[in-house]
C-alpha atoms as a PDB file:
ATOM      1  CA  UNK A   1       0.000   0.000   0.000  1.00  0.00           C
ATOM      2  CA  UNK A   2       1.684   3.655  -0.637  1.00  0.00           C
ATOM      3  CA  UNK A   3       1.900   5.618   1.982  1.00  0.00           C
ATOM      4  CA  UNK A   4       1.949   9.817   1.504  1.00  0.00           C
ATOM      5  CA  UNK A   5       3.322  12.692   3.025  1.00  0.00           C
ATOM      6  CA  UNK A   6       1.874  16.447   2.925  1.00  0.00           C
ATOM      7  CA  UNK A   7       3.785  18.847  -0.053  1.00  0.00           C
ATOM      8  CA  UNK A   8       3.178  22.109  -1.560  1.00  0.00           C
ATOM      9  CA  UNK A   9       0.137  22.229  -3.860  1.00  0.00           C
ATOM     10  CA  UNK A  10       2.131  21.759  -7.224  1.00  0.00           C
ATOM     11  CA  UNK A  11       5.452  20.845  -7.949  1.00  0.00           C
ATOM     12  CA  UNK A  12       7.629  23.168 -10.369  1.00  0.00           C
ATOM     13  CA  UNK A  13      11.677  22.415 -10.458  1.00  0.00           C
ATOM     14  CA  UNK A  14      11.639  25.394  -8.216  1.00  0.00           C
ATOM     15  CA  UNK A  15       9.438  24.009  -5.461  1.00  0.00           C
ATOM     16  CA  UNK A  16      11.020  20.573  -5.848  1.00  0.00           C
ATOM     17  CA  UNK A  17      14.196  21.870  -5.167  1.00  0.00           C
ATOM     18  CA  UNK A  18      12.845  24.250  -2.621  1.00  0.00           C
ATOM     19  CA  UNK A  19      10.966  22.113  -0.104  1.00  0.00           C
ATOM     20  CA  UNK A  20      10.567  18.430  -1.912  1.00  0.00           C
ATOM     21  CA  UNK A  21      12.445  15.862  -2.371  1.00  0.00           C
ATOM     22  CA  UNK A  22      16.141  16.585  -3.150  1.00  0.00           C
ATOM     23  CA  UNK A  23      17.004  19.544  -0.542  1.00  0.00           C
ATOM     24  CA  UNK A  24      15.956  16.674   2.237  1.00  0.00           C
ATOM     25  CA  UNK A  25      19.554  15.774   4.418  1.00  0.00           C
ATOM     26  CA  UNK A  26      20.936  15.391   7.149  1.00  0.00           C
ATOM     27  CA  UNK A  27      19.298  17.620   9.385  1.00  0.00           C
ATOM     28  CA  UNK A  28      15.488  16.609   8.031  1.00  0.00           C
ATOM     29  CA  UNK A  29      15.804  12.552   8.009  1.00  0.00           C
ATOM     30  CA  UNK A  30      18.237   9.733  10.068  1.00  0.00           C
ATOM     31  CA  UNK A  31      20.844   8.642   7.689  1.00  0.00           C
ATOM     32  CA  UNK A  32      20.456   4.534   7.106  1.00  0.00           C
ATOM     33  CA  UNK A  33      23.404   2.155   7.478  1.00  0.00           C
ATOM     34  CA  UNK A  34      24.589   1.717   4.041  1.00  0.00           C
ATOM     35  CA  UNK A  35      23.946  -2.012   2.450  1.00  0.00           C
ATOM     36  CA  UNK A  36      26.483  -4.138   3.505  1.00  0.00           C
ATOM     37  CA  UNK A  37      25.449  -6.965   1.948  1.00  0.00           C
ATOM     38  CA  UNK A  38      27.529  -8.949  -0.754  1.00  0.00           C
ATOM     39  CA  UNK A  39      27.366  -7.860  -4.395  1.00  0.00           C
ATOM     40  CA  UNK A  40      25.214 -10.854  -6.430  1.00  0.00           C
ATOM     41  CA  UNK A  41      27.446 -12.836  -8.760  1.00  0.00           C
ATOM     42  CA  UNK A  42      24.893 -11.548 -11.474  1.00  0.00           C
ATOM     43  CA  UNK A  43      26.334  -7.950 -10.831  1.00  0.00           C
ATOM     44  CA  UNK A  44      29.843  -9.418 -10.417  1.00  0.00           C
ATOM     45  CA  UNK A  45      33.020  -7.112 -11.616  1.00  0.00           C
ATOM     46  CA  UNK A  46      33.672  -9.925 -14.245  1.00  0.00           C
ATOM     47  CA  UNK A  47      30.246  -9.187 -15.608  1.00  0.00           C
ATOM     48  CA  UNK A  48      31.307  -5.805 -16.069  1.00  0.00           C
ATOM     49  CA  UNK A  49      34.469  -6.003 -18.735  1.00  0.00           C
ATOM     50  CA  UNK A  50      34.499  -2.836 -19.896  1.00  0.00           C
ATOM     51  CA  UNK A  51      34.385  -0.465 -16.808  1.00  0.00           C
ATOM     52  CA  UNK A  52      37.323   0.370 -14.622  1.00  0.00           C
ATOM     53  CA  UNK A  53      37.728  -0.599 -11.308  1.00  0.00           C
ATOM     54  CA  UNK A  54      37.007   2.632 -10.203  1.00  0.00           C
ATOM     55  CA  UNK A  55      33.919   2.799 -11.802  1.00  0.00           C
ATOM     56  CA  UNK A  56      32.810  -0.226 -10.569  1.00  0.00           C
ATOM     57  CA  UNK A  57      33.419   1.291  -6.999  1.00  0.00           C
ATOM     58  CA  UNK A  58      31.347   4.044  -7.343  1.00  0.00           C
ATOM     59  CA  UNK A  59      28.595   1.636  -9.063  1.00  0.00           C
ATOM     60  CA  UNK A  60      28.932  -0.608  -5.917  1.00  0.00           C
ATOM     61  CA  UNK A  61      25.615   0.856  -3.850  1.00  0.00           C
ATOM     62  CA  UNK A  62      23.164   0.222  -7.253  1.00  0.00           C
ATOM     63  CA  UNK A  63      24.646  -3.383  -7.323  1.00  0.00           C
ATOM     64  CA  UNK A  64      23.934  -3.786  -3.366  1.00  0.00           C
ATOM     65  CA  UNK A  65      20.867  -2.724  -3.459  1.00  0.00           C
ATOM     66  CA  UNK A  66      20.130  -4.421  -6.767  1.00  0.00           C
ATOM     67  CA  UNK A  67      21.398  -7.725  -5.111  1.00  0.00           C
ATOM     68  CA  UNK A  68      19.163  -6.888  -2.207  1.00  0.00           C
ATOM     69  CA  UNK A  69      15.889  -6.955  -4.890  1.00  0.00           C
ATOM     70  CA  UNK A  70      17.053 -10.526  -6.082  1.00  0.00           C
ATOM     71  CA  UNK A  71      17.699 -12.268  -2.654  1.00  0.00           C
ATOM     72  CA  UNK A  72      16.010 -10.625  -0.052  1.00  0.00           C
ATOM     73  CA  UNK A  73      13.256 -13.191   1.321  1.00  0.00           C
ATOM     74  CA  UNK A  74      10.825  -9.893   1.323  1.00  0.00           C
ATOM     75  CA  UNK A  75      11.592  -9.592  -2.357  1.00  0.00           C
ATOM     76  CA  UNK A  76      12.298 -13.359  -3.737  1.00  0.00           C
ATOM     77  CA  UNK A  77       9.249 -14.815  -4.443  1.00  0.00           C
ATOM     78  CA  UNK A  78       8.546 -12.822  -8.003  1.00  0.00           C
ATOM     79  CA  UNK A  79      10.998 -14.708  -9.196  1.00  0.00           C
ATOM     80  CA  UNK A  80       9.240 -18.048  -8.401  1.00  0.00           C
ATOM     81  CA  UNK A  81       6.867 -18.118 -11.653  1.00  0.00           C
ATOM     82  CA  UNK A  82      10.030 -16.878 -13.834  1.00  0.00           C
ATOM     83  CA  UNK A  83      11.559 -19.673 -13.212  1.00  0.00           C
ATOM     84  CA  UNK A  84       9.681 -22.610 -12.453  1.00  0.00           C
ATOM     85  CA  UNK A  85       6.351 -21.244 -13.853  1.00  0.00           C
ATOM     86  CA  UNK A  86       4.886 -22.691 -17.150  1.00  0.00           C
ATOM     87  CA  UNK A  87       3.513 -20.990 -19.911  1.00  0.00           C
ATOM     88  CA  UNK A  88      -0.640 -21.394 -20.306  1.00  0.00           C
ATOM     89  CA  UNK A  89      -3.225 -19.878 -22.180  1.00  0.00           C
ATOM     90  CA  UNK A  90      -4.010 -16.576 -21.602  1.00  0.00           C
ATOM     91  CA  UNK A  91      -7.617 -15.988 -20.177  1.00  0.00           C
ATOM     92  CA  UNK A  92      -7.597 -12.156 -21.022  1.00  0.00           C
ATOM     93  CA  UNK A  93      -5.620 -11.791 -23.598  1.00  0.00           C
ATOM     94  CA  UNK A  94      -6.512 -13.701 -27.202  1.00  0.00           C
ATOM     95  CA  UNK A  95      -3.434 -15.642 -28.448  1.00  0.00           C
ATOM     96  CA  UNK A  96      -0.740 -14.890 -25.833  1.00  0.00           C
ATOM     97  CA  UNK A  97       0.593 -16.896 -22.928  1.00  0.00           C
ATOM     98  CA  UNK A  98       0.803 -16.080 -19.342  1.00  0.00           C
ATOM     99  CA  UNK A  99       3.029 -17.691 -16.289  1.00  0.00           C
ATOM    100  CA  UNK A 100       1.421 -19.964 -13.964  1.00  0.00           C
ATOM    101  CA  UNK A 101       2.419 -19.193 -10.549  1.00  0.00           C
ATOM    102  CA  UNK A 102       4.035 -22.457  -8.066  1.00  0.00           C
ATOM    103  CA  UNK A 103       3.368 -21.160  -4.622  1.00  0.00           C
ATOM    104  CA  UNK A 104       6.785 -19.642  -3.239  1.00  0.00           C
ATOM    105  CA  UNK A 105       7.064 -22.371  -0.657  1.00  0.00           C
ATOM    106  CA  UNK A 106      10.999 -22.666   0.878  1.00  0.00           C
ATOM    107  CA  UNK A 107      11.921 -25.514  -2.061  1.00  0.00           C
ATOM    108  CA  UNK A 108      10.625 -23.366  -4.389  1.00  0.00           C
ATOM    109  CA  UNK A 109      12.729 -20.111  -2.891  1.00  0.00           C
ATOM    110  CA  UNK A 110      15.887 -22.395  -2.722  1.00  0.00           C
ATOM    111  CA  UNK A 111      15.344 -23.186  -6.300  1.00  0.00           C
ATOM    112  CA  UNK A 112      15.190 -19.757  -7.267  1.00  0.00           C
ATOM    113  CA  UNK A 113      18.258 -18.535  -5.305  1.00  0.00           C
ATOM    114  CA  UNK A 114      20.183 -21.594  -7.050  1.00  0.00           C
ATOM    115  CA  UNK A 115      19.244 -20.451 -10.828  1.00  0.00           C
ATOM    116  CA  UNK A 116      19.797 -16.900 -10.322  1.00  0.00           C
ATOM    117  CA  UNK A 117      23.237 -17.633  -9.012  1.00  0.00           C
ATOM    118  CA  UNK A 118      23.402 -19.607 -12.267  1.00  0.00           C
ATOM    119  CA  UNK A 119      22.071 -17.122 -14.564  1.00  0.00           C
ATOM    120  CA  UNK A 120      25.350 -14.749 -13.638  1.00  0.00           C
ATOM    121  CA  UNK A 121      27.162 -16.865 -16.348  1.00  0.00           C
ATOM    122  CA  UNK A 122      24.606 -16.158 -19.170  1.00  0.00           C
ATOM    123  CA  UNK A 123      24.637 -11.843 -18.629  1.00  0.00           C
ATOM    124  CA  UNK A 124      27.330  -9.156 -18.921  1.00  0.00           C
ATOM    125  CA  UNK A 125      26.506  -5.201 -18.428  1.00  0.00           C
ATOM    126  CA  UNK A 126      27.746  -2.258 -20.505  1.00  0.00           C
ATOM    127  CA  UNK A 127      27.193   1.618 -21.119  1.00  0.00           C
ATOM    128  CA  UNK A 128      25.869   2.305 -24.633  1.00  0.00           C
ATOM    129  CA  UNK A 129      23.847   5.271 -26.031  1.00  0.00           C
ATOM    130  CA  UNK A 130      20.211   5.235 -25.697  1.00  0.00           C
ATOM    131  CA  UNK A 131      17.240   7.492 -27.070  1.00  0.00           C
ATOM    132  CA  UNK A 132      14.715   6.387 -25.611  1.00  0.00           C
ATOM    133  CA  UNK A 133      15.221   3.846 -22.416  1.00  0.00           C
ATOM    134  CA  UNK A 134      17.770   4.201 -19.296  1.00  0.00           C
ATOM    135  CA  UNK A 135      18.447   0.443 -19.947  1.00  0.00           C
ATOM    136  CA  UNK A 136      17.948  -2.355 -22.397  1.00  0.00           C
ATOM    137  CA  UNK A 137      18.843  -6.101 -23.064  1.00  0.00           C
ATOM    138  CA  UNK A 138      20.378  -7.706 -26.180  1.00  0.00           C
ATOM    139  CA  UNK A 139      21.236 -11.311 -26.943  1.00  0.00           C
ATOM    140  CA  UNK A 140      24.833 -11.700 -28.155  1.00  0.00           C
ATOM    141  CA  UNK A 141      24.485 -13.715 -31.276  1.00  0.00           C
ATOM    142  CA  UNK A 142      28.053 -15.259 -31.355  1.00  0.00           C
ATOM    143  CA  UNK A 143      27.575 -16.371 -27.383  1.00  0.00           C
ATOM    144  CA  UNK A 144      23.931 -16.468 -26.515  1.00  0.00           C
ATOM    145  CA  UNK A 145      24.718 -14.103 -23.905  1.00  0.00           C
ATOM    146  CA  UNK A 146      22.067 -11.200 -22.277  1.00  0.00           C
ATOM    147  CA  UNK A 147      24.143  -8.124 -22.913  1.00  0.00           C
ATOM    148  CA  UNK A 148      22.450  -5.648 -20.071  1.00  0.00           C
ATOM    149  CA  UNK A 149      23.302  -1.495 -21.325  1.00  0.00           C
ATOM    150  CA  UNK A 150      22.821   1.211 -18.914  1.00  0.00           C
ATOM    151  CA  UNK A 151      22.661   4.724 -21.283  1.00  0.00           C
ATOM    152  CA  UNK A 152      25.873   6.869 -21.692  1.00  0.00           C
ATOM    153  CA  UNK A 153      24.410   9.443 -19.441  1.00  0.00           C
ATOM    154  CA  UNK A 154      24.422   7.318 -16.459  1.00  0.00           C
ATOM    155  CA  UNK A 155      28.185   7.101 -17.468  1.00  0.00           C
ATOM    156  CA  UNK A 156      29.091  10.618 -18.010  1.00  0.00           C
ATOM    157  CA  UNK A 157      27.266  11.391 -14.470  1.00  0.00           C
ATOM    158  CA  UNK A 158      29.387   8.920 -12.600  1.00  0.00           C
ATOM    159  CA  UNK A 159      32.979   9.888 -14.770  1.00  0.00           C
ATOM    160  CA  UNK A 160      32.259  13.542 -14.832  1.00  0.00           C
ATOM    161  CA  UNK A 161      33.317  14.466 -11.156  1.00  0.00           C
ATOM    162  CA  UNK A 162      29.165  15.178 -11.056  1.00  0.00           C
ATOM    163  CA  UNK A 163      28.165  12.256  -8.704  1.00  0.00           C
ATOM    164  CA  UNK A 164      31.387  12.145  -6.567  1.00  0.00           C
ATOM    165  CA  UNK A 165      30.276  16.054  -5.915  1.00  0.00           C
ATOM    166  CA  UNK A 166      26.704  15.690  -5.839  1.00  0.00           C
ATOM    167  CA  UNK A 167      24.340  15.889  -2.418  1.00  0.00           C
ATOM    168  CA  UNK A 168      23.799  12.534  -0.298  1.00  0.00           C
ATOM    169  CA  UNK A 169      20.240  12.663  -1.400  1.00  0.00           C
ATOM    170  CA  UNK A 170      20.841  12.613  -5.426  1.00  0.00           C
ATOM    171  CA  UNK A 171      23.440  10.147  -5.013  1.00  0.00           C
ATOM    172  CA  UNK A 172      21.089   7.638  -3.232  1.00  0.00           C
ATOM    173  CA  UNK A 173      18.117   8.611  -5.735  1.00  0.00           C
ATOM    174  CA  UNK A 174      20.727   8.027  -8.082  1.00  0.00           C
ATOM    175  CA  UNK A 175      22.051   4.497  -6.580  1.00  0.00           C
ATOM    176  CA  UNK A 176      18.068   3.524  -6.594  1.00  0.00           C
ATOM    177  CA  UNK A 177      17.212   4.098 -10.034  1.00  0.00           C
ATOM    178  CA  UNK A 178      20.101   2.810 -11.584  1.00  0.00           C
ATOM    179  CA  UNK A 179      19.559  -0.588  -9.066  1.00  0.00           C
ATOM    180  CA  UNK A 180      15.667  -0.619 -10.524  1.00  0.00           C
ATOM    181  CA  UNK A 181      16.670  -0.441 -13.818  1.00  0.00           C
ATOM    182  CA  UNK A 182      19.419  -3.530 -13.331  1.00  0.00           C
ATOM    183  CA  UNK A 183      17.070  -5.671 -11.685  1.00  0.00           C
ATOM    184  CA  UNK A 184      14.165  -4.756 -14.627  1.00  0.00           C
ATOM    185  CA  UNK A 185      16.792  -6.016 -17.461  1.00  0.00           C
ATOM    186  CA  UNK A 186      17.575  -9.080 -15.382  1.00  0.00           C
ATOM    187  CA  UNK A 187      13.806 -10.006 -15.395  1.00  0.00           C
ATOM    188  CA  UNK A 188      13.811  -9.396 -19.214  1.00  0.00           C
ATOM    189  CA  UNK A 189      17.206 -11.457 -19.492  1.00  0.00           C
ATOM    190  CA  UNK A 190      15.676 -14.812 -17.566  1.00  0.00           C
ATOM    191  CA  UNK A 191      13.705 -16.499 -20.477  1.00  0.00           C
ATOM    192  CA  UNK A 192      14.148 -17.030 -23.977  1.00  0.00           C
ATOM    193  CA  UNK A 193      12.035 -16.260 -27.050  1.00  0.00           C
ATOM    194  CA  UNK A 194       8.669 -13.685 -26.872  1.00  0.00           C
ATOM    195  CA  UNK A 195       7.787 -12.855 -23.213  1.00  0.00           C
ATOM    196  CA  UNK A 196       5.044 -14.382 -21.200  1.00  0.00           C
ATOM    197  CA  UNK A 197       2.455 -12.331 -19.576  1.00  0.00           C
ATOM    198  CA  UNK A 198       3.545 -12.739 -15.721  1.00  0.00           C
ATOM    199  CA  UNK A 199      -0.274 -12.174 -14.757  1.00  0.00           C
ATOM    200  CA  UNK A 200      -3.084 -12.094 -16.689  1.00  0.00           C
ATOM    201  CA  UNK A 201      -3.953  -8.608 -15.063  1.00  0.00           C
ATOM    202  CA  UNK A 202      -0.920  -6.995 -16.173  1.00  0.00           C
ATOM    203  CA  UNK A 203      -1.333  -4.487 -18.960  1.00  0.00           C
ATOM    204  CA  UNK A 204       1.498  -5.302 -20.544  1.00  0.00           C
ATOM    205  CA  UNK A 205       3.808  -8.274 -21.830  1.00  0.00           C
ATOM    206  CA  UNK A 206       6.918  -6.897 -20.174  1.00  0.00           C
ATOM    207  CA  UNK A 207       8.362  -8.660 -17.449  1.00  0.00           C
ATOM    208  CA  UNK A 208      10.373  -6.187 -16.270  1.00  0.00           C
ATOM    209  CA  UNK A 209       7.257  -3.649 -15.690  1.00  0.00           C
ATOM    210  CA  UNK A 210       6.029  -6.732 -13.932  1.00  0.00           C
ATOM    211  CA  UNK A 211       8.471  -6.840 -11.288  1.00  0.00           C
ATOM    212  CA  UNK A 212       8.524  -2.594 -10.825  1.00  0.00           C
ATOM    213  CA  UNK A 213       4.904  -3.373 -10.593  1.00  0.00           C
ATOM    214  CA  UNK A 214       4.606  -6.422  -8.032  1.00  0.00           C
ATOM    215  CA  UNK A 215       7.310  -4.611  -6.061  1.00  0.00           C
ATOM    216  CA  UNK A 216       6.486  -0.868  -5.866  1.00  0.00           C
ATOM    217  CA  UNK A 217       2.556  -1.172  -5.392  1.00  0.00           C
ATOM    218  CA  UNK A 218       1.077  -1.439  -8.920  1.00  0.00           C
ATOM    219  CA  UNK A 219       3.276   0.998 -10.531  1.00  0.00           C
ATOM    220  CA  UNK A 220       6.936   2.134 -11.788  1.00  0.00           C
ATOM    221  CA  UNK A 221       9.733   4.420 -10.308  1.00  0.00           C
ATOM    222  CA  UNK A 222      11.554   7.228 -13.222  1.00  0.00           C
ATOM    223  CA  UNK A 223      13.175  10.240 -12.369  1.00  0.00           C
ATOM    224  CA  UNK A 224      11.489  13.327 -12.175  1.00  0.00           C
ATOM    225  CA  UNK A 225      11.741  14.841 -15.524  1.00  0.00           C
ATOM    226  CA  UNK A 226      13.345  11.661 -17.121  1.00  0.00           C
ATOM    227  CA  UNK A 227      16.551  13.211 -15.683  1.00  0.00           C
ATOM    228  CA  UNK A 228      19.434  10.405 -15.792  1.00  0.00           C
ATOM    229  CA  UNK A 229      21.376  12.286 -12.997  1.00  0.00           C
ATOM    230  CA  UNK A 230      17.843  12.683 -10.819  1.00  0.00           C
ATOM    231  CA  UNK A 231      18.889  15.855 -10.231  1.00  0.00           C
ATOM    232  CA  UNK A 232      15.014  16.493  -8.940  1.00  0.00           C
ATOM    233  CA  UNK A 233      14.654  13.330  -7.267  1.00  0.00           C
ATOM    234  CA  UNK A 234      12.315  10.448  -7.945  1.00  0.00           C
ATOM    235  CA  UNK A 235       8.655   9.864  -9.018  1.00  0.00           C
ATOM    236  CA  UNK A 236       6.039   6.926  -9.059  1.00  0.00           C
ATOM    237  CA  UNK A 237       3.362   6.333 -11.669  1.00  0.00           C
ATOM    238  CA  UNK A 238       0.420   3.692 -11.942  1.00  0.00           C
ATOM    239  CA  UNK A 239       1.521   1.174 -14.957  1.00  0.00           C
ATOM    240  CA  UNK A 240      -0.708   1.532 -17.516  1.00  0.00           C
ATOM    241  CA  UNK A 241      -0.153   0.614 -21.049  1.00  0.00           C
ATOM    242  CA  UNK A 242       1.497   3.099 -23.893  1.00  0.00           C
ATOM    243  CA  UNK A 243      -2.016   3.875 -24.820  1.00  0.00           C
ATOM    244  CA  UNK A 244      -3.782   4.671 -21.480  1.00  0.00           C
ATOM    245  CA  UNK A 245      -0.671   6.440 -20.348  1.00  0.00           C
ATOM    246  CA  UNK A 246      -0.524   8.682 -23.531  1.00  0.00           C
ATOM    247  CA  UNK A 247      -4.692   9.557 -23.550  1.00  0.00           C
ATOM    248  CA  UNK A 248      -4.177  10.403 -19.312  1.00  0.00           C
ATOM    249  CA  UNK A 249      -0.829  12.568 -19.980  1.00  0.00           C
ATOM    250  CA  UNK A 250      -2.602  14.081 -22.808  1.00  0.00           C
ATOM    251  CA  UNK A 251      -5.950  14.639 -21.083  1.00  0.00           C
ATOM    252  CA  UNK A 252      -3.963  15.761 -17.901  1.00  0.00           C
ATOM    253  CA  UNK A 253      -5.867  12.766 -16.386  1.00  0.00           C
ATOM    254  CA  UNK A 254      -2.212  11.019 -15.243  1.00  0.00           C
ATOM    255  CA  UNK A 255      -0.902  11.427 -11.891  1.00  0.00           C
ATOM    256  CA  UNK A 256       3.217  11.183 -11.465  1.00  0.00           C
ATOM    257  CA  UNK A 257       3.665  10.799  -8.033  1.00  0.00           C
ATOM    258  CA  UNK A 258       7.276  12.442  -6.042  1.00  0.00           C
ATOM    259  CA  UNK A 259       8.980   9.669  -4.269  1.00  0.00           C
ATOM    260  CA  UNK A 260       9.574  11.021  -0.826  1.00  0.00           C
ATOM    261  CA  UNK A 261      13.331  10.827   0.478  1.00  0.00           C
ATOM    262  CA  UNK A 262      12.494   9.186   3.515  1.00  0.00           C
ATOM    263  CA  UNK A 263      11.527   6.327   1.354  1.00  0.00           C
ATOM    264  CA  UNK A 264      14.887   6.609  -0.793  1.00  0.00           C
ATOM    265  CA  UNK A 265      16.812   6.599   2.093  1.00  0.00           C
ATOM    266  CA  UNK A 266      15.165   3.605   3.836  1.00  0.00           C
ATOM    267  CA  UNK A 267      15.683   1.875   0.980  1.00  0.00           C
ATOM    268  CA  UNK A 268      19.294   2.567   0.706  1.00  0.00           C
ATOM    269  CA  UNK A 269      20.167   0.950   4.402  1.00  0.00           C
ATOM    270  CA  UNK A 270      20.061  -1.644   5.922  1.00  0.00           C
ATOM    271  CA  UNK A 271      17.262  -1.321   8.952  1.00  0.00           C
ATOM    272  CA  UNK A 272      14.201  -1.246   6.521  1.00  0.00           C
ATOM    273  CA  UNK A 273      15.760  -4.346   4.939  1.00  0.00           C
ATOM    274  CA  UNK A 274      16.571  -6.326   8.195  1.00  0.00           C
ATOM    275  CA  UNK A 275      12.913  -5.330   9.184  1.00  0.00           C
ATOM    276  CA  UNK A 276      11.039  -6.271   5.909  1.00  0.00           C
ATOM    277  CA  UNK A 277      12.897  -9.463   5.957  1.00  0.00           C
ATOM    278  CA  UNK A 278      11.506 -10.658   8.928  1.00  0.00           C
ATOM    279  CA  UNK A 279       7.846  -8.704   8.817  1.00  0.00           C
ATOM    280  CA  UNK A 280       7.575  -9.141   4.926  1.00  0.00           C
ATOM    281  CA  UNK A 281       7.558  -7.075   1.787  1.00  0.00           C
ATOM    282  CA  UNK A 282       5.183  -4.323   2.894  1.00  0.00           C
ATOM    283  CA  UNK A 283       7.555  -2.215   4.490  1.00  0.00           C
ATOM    284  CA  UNK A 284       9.366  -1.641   1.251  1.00  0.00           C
ATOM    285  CA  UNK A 285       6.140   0.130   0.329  1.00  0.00           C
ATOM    286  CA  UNK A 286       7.274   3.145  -1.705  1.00  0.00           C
ATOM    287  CA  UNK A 287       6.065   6.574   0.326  1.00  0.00           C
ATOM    288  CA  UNK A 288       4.824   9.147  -2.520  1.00  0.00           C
ATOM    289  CA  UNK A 289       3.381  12.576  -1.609  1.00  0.00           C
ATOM    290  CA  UNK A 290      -0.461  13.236  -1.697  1.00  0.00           C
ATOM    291  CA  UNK A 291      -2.702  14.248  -4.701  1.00  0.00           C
ATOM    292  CA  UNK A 292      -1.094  17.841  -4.092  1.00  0.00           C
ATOM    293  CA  UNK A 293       2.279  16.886  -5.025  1.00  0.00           C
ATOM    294  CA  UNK A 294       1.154  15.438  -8.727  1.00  0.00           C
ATOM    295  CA  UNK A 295       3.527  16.865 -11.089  1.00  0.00           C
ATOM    296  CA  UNK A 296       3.960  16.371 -14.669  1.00  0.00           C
ATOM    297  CA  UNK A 297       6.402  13.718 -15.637  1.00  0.00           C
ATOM    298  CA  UNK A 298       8.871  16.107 -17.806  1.00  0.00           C
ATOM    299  CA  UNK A 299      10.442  18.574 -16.010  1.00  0.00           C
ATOM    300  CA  UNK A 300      11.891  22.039 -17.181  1.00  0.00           C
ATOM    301  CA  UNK A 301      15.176  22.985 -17.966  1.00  0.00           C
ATOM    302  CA  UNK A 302      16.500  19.188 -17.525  1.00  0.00           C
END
């Protein structure tokens, strides 16, 4: 369930940086304990050939809390009809398949765990341009591999000197959305050939939406203004598909919701993890602010 927080009545990149969700520090919320937990062999530094060592370093927190998203007992059990689900008949949709769904029973977990620790042999990651998407997932012809690209300008922010001088708080919005948009290609990179539906409710074939969906109540996490630095921060949306989305945006009917920072920064440590892993996924709830703080999805001057 999303939880909200009071904000001013509209959001402009003025009032976001004024009293939203970047400014937000120190002072306003308790830093978390950094993720200490171990890096996934799926987001190893061999399955990164082409990035320095350095690089790597300052990628580190995405591919914590990415490895958090595929192993956490809170988050696991999404993975369960990936894997070991079959593909039936769709009931709502004519001519397409969807994923049964084994119950997530410990066997079933264990199972998962074991083929995602497999899987790290069958991806690598890169930096490539990209018009339209942050990331994207190719299958290397010559190897069979899932080649995973983040865009270019998640490069240039982390080689520029830009994120090493940037706040806490767009660092860590940073760290998140380059973690979602890891674990989102991994979910695309599981199966071969055209995509399953993973439930027939979902609006789209798109496995990776699936997973944003299942695991951020019902809807998907981009940067305010489609900024690859998140210079103002993070916002949720309800997934839809393309053509709902575009008649709502156009009719000013969409809502884009700002990501509150105490929610960033929760996510980021280790406490809320520790606690959703023993009291279950809800915690992880994203925290958005109320219907004042809708703001339109592209942002000005970014």
């Amino acid at each position: 369930m999303l939880t909200t927080a009071t904000a001013p009545l509209f959001f402009s990149p003025s009032t976001i940086h004024a009293a939203t969700t970047l400014p937000l520090t120190h002072q306003h919320i308790r830093p978390s304990t950094p993720l200490a937990n171990p890096i996934h062999p799926i987001f190893s530094s061999r399955n990164f050939p082409t990035i320095s060592a350095a690089l790597y370093t300052f990628l580190s927190p995405s591919l914590r809390l990415a490895s958090r998203f595929l192993t956490s007992p809170a988050t696991l059990p999404w993975w369960v009809p990936l894997f070991l689900g079959t593909c039936l008949p769709s009931h709502k949709h004519k001519g397409e398949l969807t994923l049964s769904h084994p119950t997530a029973s410990s066997q079933n977990l264990l199972l998962c765990q074991k083929f995602l620790l497999l899987h790290a042999e069958n991806v690598v990651f890169a930096f490539r341009p990209e018009d339209r998407a942050f990331a994207s997932t190719y299958v290397e012809a010559s190897t069979g591999k899932r080649v995973i690209f983040l865009s270019t300008p998640h490069l240039l922010f982390l080689t520029s000197g830009r994120y090493a001088a940037a706040s806490r708080a767009q660092r860590q919005t940073f760290q998140v959305h380059v973690a979602l948009n890891l674990v989102h290609e991994v979910a695309h990179s599981v199966r071969s050939g055209p995509e399953p539906y993973y439930r027939d409710e979902d609006p789209l074939r798109e496995l990776g939406a699936s997973w944003e969906s299942w695991t951020f109540c019902g809807g998907k996490i981009q940067p305010i203004g489609l900024n690859a630095e998140c210079r103002m921060g993070l916002m949720w949306f309800r997934w839809v598909d393309e053509e709902t989305l575009t008649r709502e945006v156009e009719s000013e009917g969409a809502r884009f919701w700002a990501v509150d920072m105490v929610w960033v920064e929760g996510i980021c440590g280790e406490e809320l993890w520790r606690q959703a892993e023993e009291e279950g996924k809800k915690l992880l709830d994203v925290k958005i602010f109320i219907d004042r703080g809708a703001i339109l999805p592209y942002g000005e001057g970014v």
